[in-house]
Protein backbone atom coordinates (compact mmCIF):
# COMPACT_ATOMS: atom_id res chain seq x y z
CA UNK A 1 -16.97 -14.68 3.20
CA UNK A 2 -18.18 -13.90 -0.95
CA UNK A 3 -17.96 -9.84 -1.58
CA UNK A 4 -18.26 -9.73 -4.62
CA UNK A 5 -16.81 -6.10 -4.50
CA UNK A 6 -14.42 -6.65 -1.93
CA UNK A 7 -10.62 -5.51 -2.80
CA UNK A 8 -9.31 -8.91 -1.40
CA UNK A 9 -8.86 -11.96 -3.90
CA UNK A 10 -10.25 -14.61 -1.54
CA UNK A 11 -12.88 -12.72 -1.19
CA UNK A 12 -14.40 -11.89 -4.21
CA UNK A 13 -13.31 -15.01 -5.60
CA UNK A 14 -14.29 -16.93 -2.19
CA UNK A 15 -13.61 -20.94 -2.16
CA UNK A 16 -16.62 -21.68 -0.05
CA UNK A 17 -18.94 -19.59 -2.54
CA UNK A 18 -17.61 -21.54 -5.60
CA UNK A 19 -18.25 -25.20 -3.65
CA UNK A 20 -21.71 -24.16 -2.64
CA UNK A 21 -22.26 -23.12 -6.10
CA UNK A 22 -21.05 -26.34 -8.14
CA UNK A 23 -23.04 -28.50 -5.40
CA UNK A 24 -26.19 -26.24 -6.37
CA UNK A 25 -25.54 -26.87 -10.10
CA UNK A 26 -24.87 -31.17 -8.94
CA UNK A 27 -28.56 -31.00 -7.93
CA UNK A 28 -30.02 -29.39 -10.02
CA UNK A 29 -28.17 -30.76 -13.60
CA UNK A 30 -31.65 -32.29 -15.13
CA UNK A 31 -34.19 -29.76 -13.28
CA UNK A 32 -35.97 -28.72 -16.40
CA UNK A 33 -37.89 -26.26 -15.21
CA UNK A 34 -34.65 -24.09 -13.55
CA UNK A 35 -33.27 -24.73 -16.30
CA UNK A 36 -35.70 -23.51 -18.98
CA UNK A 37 -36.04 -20.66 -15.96
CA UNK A 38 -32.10 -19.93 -16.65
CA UNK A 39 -32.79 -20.27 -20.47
CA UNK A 40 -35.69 -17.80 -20.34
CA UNK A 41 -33.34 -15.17 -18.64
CA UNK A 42 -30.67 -15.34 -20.67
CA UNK A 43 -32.42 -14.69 -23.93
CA UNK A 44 -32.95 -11.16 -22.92
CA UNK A 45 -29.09 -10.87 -23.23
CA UNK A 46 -29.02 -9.41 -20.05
CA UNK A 47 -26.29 -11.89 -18.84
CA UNK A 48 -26.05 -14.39 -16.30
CA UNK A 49 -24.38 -14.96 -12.52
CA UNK A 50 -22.04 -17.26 -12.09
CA UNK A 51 -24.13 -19.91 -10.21
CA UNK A 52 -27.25 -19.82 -12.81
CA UNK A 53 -24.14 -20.10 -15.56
CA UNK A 54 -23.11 -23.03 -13.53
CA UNK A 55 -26.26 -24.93 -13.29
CA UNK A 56 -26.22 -24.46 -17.66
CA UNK A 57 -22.46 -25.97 -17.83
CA UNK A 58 -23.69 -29.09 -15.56
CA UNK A 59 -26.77 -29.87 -17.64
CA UNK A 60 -27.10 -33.41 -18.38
CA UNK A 61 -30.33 -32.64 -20.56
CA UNK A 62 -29.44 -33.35 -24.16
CA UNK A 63 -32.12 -31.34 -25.64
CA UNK A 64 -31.77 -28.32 -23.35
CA UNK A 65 -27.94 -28.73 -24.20
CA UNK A 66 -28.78 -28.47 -27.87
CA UNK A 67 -30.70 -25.28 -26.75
CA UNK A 68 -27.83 -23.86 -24.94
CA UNK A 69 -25.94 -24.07 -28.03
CA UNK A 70 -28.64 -22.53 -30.38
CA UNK A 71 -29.00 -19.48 -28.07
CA UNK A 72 -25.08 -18.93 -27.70
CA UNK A 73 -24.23 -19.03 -31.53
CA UNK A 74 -27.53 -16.45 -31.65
CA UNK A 75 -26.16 -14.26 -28.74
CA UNK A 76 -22.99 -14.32 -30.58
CA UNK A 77 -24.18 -12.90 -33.86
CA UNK A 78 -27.06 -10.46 -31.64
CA UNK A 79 -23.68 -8.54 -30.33
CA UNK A 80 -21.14 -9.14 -32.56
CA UNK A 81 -22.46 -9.87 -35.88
CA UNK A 82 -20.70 -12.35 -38.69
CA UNK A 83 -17.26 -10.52 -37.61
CA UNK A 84 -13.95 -12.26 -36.01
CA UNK A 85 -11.24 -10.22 -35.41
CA UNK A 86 -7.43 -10.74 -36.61
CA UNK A 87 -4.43 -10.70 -33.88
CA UNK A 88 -0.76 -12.09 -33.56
CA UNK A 89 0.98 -12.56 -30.33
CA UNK A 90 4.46 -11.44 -30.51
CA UNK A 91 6.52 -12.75 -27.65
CA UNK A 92 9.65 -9.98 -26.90
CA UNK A 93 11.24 -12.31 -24.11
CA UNK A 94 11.02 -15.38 -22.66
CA UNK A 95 13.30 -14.83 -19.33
CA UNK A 96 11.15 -15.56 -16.55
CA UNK A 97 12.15 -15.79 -12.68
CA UNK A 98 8.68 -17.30 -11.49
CA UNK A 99 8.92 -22.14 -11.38
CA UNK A 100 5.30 -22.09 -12.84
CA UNK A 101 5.23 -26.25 -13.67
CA UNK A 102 3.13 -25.86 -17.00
CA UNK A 103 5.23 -23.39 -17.98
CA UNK A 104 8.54 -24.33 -20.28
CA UNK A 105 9.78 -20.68 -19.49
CA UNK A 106 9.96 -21.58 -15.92
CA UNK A 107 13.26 -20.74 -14.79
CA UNK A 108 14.18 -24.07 -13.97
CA UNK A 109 14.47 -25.28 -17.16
CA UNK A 110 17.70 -25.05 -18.44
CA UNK A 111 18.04 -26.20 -21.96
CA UNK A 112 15.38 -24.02 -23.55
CA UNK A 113 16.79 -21.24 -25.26
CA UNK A 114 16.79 -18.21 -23.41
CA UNK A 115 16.22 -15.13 -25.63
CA UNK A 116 14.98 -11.38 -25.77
CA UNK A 117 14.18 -8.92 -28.57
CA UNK A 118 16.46 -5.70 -29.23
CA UNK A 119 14.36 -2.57 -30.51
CA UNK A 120 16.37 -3.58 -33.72
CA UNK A 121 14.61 -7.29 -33.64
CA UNK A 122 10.93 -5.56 -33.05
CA UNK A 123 11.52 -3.90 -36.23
CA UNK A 124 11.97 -6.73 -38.32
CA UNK A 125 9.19 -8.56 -36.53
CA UNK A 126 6.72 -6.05 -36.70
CA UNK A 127 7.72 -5.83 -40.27
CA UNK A 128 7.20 -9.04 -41.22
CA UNK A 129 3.59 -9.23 -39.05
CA UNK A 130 2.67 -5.99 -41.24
CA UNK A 131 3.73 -8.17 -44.50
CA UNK A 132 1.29 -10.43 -43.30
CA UNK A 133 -1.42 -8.04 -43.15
CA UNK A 134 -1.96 -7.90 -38.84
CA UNK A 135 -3.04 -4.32 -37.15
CA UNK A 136 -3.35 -5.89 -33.93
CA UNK A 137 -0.31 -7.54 -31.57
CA UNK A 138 -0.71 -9.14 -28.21
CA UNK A 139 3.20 -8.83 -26.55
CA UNK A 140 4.14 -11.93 -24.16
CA UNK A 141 6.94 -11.75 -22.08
CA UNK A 142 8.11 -13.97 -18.89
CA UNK A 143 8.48 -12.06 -15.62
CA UNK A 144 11.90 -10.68 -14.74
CA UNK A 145 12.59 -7.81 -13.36
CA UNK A 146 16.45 -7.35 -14.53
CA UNK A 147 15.81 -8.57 -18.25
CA UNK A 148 12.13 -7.58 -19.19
CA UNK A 149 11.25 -4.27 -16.54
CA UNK A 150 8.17 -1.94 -16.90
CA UNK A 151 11.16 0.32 -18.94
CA UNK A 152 11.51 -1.91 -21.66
CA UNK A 153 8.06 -2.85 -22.38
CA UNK A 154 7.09 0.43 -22.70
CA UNK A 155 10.31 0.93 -25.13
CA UNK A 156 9.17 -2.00 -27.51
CA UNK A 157 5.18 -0.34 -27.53
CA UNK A 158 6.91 2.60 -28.47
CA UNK A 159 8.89 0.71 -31.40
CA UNK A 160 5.80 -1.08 -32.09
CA UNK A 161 3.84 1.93 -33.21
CA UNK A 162 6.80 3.93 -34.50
CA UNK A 163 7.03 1.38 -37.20
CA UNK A 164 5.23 2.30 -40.69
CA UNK A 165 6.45 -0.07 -43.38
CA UNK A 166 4.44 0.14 -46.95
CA UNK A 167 0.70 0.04 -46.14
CA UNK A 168 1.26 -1.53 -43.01
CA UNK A 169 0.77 -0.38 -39.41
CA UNK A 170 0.09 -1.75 -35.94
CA UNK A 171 -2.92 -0.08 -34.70
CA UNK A 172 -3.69 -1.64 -31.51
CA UNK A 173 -0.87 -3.35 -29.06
CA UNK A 174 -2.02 -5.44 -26.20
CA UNK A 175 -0.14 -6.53 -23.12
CA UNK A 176 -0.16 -9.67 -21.59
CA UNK A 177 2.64 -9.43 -19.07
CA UNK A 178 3.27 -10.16 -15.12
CA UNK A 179 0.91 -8.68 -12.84
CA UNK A 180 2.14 -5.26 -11.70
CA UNK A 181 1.60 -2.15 -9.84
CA UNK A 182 -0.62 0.45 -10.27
CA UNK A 183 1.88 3.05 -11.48
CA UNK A 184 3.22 1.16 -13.63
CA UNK A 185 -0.58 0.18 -14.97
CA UNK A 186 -0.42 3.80 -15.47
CA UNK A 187 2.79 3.74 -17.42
CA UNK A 188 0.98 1.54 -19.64
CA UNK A 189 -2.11 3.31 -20.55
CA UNK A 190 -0.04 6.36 -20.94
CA UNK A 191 1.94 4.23 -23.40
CA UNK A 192 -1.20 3.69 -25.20
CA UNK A 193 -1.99 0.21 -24.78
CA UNK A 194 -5.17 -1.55 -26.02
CA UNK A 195 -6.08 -4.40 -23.96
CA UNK A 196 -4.14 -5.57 -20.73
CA UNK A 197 -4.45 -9.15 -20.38
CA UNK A 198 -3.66 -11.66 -17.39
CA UNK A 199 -4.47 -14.96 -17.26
CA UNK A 200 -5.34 -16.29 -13.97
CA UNK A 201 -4.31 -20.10 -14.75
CA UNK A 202 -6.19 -21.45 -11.64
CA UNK A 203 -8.70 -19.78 -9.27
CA UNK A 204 -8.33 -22.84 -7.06
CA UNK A 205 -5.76 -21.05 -4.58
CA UNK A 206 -4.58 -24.13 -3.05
CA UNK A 207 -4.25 -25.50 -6.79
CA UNK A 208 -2.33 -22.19 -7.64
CA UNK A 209 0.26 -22.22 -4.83
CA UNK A 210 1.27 -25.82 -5.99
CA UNK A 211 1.62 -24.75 -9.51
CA UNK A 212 3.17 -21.33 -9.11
CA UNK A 213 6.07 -23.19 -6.40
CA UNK A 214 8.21 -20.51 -6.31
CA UNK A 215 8.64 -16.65 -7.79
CA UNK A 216 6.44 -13.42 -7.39
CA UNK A 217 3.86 -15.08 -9.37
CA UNK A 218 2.97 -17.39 -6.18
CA UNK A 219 1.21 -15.01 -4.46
CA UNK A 220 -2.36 -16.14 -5.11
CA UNK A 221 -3.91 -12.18 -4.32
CA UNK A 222 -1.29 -10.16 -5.64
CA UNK A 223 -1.81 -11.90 -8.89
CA UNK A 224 -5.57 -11.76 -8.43
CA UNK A 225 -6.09 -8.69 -7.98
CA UNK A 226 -3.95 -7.22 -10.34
CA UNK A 227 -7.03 -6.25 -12.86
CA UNK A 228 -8.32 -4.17 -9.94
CA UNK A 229 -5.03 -2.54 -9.93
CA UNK A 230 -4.94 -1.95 -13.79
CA UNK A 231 -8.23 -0.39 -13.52
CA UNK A 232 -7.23 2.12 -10.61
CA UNK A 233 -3.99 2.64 -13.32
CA UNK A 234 -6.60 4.16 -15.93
CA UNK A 235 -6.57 0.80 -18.09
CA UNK A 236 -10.29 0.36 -18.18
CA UNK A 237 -9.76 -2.60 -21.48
CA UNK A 238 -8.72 -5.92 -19.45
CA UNK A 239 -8.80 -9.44 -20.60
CA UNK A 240 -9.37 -12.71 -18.25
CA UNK A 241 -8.56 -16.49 -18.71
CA UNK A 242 -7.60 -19.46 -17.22
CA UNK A 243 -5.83 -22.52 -18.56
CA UNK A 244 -8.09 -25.00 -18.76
CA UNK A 245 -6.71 -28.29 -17.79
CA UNK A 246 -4.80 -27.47 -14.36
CA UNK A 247 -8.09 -27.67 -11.95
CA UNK A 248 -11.74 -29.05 -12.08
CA UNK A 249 -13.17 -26.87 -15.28
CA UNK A 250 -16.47 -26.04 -13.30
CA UNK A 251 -14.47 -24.34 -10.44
CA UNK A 252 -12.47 -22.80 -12.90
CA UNK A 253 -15.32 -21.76 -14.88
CA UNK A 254 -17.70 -20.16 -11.63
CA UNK A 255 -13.93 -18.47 -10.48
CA UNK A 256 -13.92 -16.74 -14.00
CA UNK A 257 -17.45 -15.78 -13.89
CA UNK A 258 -17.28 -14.39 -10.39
CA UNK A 259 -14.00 -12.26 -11.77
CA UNK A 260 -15.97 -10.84 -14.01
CA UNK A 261 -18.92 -10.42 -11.64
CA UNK A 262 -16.24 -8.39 -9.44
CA UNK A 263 -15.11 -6.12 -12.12
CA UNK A 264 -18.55 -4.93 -13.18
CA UNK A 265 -19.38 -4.67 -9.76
CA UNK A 266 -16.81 -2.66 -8.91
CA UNK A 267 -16.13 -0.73 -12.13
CA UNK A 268 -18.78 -0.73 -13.74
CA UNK A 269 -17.17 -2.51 -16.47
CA UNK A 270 -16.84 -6.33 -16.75
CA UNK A 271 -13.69 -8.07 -18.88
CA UNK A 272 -13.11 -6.21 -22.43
CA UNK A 273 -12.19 -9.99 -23.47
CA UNK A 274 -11.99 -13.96 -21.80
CA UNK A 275 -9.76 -16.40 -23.30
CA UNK A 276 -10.16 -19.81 -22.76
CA UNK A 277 -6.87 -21.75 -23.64
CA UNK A 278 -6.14 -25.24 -23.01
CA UNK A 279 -3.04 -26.78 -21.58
CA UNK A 280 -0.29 -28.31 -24.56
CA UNK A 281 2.63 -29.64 -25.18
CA UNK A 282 5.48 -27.55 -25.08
CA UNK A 283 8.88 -28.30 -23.97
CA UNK A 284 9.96 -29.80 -21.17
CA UNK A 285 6.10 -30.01 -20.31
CA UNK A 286 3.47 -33.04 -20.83
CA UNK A 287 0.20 -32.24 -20.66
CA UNK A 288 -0.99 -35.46 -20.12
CA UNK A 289 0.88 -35.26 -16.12
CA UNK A 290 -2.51 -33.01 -15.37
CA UNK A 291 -5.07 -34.87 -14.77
CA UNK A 292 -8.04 -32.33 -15.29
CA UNK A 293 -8.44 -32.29 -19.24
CA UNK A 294 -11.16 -31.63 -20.80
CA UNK A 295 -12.25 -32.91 -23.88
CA UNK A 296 -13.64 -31.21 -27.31
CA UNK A 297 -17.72 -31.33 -26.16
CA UNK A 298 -16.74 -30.29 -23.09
CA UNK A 299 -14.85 -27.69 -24.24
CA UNK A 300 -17.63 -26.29 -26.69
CA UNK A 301 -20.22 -26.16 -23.38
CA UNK A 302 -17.39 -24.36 -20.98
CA UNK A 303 -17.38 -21.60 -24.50
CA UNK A 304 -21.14 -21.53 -24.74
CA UNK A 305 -21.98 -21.12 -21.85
CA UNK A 306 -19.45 -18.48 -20.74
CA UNK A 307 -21.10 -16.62 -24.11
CA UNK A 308 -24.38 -16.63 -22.93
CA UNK A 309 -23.44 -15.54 -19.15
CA UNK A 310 -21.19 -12.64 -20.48
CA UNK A 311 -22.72 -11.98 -23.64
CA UNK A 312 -20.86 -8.58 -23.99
CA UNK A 313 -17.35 -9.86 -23.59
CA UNK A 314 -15.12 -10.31 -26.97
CA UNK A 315 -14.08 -14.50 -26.36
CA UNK A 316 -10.72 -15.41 -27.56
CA UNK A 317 -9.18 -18.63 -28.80
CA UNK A 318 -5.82 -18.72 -30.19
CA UNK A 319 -3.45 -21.31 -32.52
CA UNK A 320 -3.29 -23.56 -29.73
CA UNK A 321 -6.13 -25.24 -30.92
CA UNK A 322 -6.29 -27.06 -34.02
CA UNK A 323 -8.84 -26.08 -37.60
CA UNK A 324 -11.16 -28.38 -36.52
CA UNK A 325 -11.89 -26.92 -32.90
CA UNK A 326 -11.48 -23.89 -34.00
CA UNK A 327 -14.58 -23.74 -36.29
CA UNK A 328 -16.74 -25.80 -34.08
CA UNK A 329 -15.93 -22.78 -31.41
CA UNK A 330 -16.40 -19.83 -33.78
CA UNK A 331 -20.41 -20.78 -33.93
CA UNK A 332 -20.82 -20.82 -30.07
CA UNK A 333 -19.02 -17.51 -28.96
CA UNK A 334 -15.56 -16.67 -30.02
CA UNK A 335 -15.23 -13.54 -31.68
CA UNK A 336 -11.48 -13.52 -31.23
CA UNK A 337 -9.20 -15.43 -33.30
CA UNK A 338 -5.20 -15.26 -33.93
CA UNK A 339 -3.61 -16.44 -37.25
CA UNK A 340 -0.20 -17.19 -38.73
CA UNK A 341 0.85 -17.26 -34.72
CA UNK A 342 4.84 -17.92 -33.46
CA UNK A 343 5.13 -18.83 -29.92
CA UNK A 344 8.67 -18.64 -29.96
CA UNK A 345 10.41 -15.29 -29.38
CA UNK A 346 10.89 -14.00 -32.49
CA UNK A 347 10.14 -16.43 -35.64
CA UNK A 348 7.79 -14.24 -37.36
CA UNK A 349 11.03 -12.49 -39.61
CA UNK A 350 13.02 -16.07 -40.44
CA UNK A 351 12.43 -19.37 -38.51
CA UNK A 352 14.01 -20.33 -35.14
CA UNK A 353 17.11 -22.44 -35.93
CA UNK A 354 16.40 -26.35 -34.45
CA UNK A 355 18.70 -25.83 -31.89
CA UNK A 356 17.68 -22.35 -30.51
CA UNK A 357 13.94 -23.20 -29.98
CA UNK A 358 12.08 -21.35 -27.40
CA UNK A 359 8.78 -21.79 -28.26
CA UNK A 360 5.94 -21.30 -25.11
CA UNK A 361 3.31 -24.10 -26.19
CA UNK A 362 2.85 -26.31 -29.91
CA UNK A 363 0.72 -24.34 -32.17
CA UNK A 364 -1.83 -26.92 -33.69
CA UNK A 365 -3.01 -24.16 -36.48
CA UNK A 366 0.06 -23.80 -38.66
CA UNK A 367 -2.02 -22.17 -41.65
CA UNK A 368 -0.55 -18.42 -43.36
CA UNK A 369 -3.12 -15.50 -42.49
CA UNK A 370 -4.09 -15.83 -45.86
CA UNK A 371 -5.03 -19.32 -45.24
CA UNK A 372 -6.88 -18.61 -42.36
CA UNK A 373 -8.82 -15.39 -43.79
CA UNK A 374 -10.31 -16.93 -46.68
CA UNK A 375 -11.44 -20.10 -44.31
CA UNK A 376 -13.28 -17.53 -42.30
CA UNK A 377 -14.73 -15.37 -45.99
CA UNK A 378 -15.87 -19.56 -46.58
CA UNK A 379 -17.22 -19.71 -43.54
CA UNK A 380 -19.47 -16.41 -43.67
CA UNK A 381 -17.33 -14.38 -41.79
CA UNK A 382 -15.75 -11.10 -41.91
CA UNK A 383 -12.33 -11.07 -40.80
CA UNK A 384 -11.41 -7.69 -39.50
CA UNK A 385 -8.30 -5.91 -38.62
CA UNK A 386 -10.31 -3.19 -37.07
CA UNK A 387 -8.67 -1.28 -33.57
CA UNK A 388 -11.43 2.06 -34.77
CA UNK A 389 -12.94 2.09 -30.80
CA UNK A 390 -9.47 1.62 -28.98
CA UNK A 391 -8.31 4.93 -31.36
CA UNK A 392 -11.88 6.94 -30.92
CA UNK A 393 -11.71 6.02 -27.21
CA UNK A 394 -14.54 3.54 -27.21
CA UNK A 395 -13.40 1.52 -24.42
CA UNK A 396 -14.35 0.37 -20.79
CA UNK A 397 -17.75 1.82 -19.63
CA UNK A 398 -18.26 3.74 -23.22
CA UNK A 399 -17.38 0.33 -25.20
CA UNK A 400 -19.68 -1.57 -22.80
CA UNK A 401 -22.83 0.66 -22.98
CA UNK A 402 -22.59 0.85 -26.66
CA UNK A 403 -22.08 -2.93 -26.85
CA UNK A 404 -25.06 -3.81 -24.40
CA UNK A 405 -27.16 -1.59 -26.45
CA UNK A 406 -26.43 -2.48 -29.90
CA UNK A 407 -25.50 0.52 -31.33
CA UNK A 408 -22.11 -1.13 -31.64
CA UNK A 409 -22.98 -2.34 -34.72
CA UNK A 410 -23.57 0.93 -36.76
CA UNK A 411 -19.69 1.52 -36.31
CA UNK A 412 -18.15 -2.09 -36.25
CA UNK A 413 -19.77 -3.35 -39.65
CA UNK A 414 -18.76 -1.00 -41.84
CA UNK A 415 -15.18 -0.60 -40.17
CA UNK A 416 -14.67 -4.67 -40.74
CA UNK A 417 -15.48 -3.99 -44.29
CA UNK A 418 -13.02 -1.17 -44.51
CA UNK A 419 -10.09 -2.90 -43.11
CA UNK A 420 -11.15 -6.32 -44.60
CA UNK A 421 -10.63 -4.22 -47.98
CA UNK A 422 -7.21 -2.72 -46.95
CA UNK A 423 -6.21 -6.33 -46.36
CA UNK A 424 -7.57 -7.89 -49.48
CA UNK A 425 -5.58 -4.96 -51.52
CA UNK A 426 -2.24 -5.06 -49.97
CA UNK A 427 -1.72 -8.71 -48.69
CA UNK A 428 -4.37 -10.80 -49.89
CA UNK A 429 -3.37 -13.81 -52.48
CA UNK A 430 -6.06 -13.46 -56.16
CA UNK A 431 -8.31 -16.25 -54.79
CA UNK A 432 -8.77 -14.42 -50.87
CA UNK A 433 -9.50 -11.41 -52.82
CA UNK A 434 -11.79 -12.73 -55.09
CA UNK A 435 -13.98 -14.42 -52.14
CA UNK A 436 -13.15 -11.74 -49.95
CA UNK A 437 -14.95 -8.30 -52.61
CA UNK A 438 -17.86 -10.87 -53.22
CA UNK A 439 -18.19 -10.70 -48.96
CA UNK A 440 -17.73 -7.15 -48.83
CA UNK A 441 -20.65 -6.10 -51.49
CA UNK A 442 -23.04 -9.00 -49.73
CA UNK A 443 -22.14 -7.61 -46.64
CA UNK A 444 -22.44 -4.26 -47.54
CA UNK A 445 -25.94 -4.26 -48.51
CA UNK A 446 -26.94 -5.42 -44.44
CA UNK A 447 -25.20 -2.40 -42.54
CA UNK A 448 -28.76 -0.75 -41.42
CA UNK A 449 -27.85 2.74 -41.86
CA UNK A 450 -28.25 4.49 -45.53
CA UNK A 451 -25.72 7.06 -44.09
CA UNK A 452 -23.59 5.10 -43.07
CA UNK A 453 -23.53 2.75 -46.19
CA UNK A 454 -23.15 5.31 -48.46
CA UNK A 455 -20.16 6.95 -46.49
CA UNK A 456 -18.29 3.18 -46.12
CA UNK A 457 -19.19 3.34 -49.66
CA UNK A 458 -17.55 6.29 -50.47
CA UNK A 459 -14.50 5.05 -48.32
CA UNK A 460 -14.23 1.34 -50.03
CA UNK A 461 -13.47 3.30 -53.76
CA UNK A 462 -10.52 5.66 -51.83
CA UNK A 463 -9.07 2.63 -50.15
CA UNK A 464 -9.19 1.20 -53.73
CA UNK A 465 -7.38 3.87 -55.18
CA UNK A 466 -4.52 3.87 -52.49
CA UNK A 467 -6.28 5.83 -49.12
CA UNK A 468 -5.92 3.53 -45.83
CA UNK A 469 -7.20 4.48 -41.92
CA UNK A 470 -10.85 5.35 -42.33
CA UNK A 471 -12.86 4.33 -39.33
CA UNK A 472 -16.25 5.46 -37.94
């Protein structure tokens, strides 16, 4: 039975629950007046559940499609302004015990190259993602026990934000790793981790036993609930997803909302970020032997209207996805983006050699940070490297209450700005900087507050004249 803050998987994320709800959105996909109904709520920005959400992503009404699309790009800018922010995964190992069968790293695959960093090879790494110009990391790493345990995780976060090279510093790590237990949740935060991420792949648990065929990662609740369990460990910053592609998208997408639903249920504090990656090539694996892919417009509705159900929730979309998608996506929700990715472990200090590959998926957005800053400064955005409320303890419940309110924005404006500058007068190539201080002085002249502007201001000239780390 659905309990939505029950501490059981199959509960919270019940089967029956998610059927009744996608046969509830089936009849009522051209209802216009539910629909304007659904409309009507969510432009109070309160947020939607997971069955009115549902009804939206069935919509066969072109015009109240168009609609849908209006209000999310709106949402989007009501809660996070013009601002995307910068990240870089860094994968430390790809050892893995679990047969996931999307997965290249799964363990049966033999002729990948197996391969794990030494504290040494972090250095170098995180060097050359600080040449770069990225404050913020996501670490990957396959599930083993005897070659990647809790131990030396928490080693490489501590190597990660030990290392100060020139101007450059990692300011925020997040950890997307196996699904653990609570002390060692705990070990994390204590570590001082940003953002603990977990994708769920599938919330279709029949779907999920098939795919996860062997390894700890099979069992459907321990992996299910492992955000509950990260919460109880003091991490109050998670991040949901699912990999679009393995299951029907509208189970997957009700599954994801009633995650969320759980968490803020339960918490008080729904997902600090949602990813929504699709399956690729990579390896050993063809995408095109799963037959639930989802094409580009559907792909831009699933991201719309997850923005207007959880309009508080950072969305994420990485390299996997190609320019073109990418920009279409940035106007109805994301507010996450990576750049100058490597899904190979290590790759970011020299290339992998041809015959020691060990890539996770095909990036299809090869472009230098650079590259992809200045497309964003084109775009009207403001890149930022910002981590200011992970380091002032904004996060969970105090993140969420500022975000739902607004007053977000009197600290997250200026602090893009700020870092936007560091990066334009370390790393940034003449042109990037040239677009990038004609942003900054349009931009500046919108943050609300005349305190505020003339501190960020004051700040801008120091960081000119060598000063770096000022956040509000």
């Amino acid at each position: 039975m659905y309990n939505i803050k029950s501490q059981n998987a199959t509960e919270f994320i019940d089967h029956s629950e998610i059927l009744e709800t996608l046969k509830y959105a089936d009849e009522n996909a051209s209802n216009a007046e539910l629909i304007d109904a659904i409309l009507e709520k969510a432009e109070l920005r309160k947020g939607l559940s997971h069955r009115e959400a549902s009804v939206l992503l069935a919509c066969t009404l072109p015009d109240r499609v168009e609609r849908m699309y209006r209000l999310a790009e709106q949402i989007k800018k009501d809660f996070y302004g013009s601002r995307i922010v910068m990240f870089a995964p860094l994968y430390l190992s790809n050892y893995c015990v679990n047969g996931c069968v999307y997965c290249p790293y799964h363990h049966q695959n033999k002729h990948i190259a197996r391969k794990k960093l030494s504290q040494e090879d972090i250095v170098r790494e995180v060097t050359a993602l600080q040449d770069m110009g990225h404050k913020r990391l996501a670490l990957e790493a396959g599930e083993d026990p005897v070659n990647n345990p809790i131990e030396y995780i928490l080693d490489c976060v501590k190597t990660i934000y030990s290392i100060k090279h020139k101007n450059g510093a990692i300011r925020r790590v997040n950890v997307n790793i196996a699904a653990t237990t609570v002390e060692n949740y705990k070990k994390l935060h204590d570590a001082g981790i940003g953002t603990y991420i977990l994708f769920q792949e599938t919330y279709h648990k029949e779907s999920y036993e098939k795919l996860h065929p062997t390894g700890p990662k099979h069992n459907y609740r321990y992996h299910t609930e492992a955000m509950d369990r990260a919460m109880q460990g003091g991490i109050d910053d998670v991040g949901l997803g699912v990999l679009f592609g393995l299951e029907l998208y509208r189970y997957e997408f009700a599954g994801l909302l009633m995650h969320a639903e759980h968490l803020e249920a339960t918490y008080g504090v729904g997902p600090h970020t949602i990813s929504v990656p699709r399956i690729k090539k990579a390896d050993d694996i063809d995408p095109a032997v799963f037959d639930n892919g989802i094409d580009d417009d559907t792909f831009a509705k699933i991201v719309a209207c997850i923005r207007i159900a959880v309009p508080y929730t950072g969305m994420i979309i990485s390299t996997r996805e190609s320019k073109k998608v990418r920009e279409r996506l940035l106007h109805l929700g994301i507010s996450q983006i990576s750049g100058a990715s490597k899904t190979s472990v290590g790759g970011y200090a020299e290339p992998e050699p041809d015959d020691e590959k060990s890539e996770q998926f095909d990036v299809s957005d090869n472009r230098t940070l650079d590259e992809v800053v200045r497309w964003l400064m084109e775009l009207g955005y403001i890149p930022s490297f910002c981590t200011a409320c992970y380091r002032e303890g904004r996060t969970g419940d105090r993140f969420m209450s500022l975000c739902k309110s607004g007053q977000i924005q009197n600290c997250c404006q200026p602090n893009a700005l700020m870092t936007l500058k560091e990066y334009l007068m370390d790393y940034a190539s003449p042109e990037t900087r040239r677009i990038g201080e004609k942003l900054i002085e349009k931009e500046m002249a919108l943050v609300a507050s005349d305190k505020v502007r003339a501190i960020a201001a004051e700040r801008l000239v120091k960081i000119e004249n060598g000063d770096r780390d000022f956040r509000f």
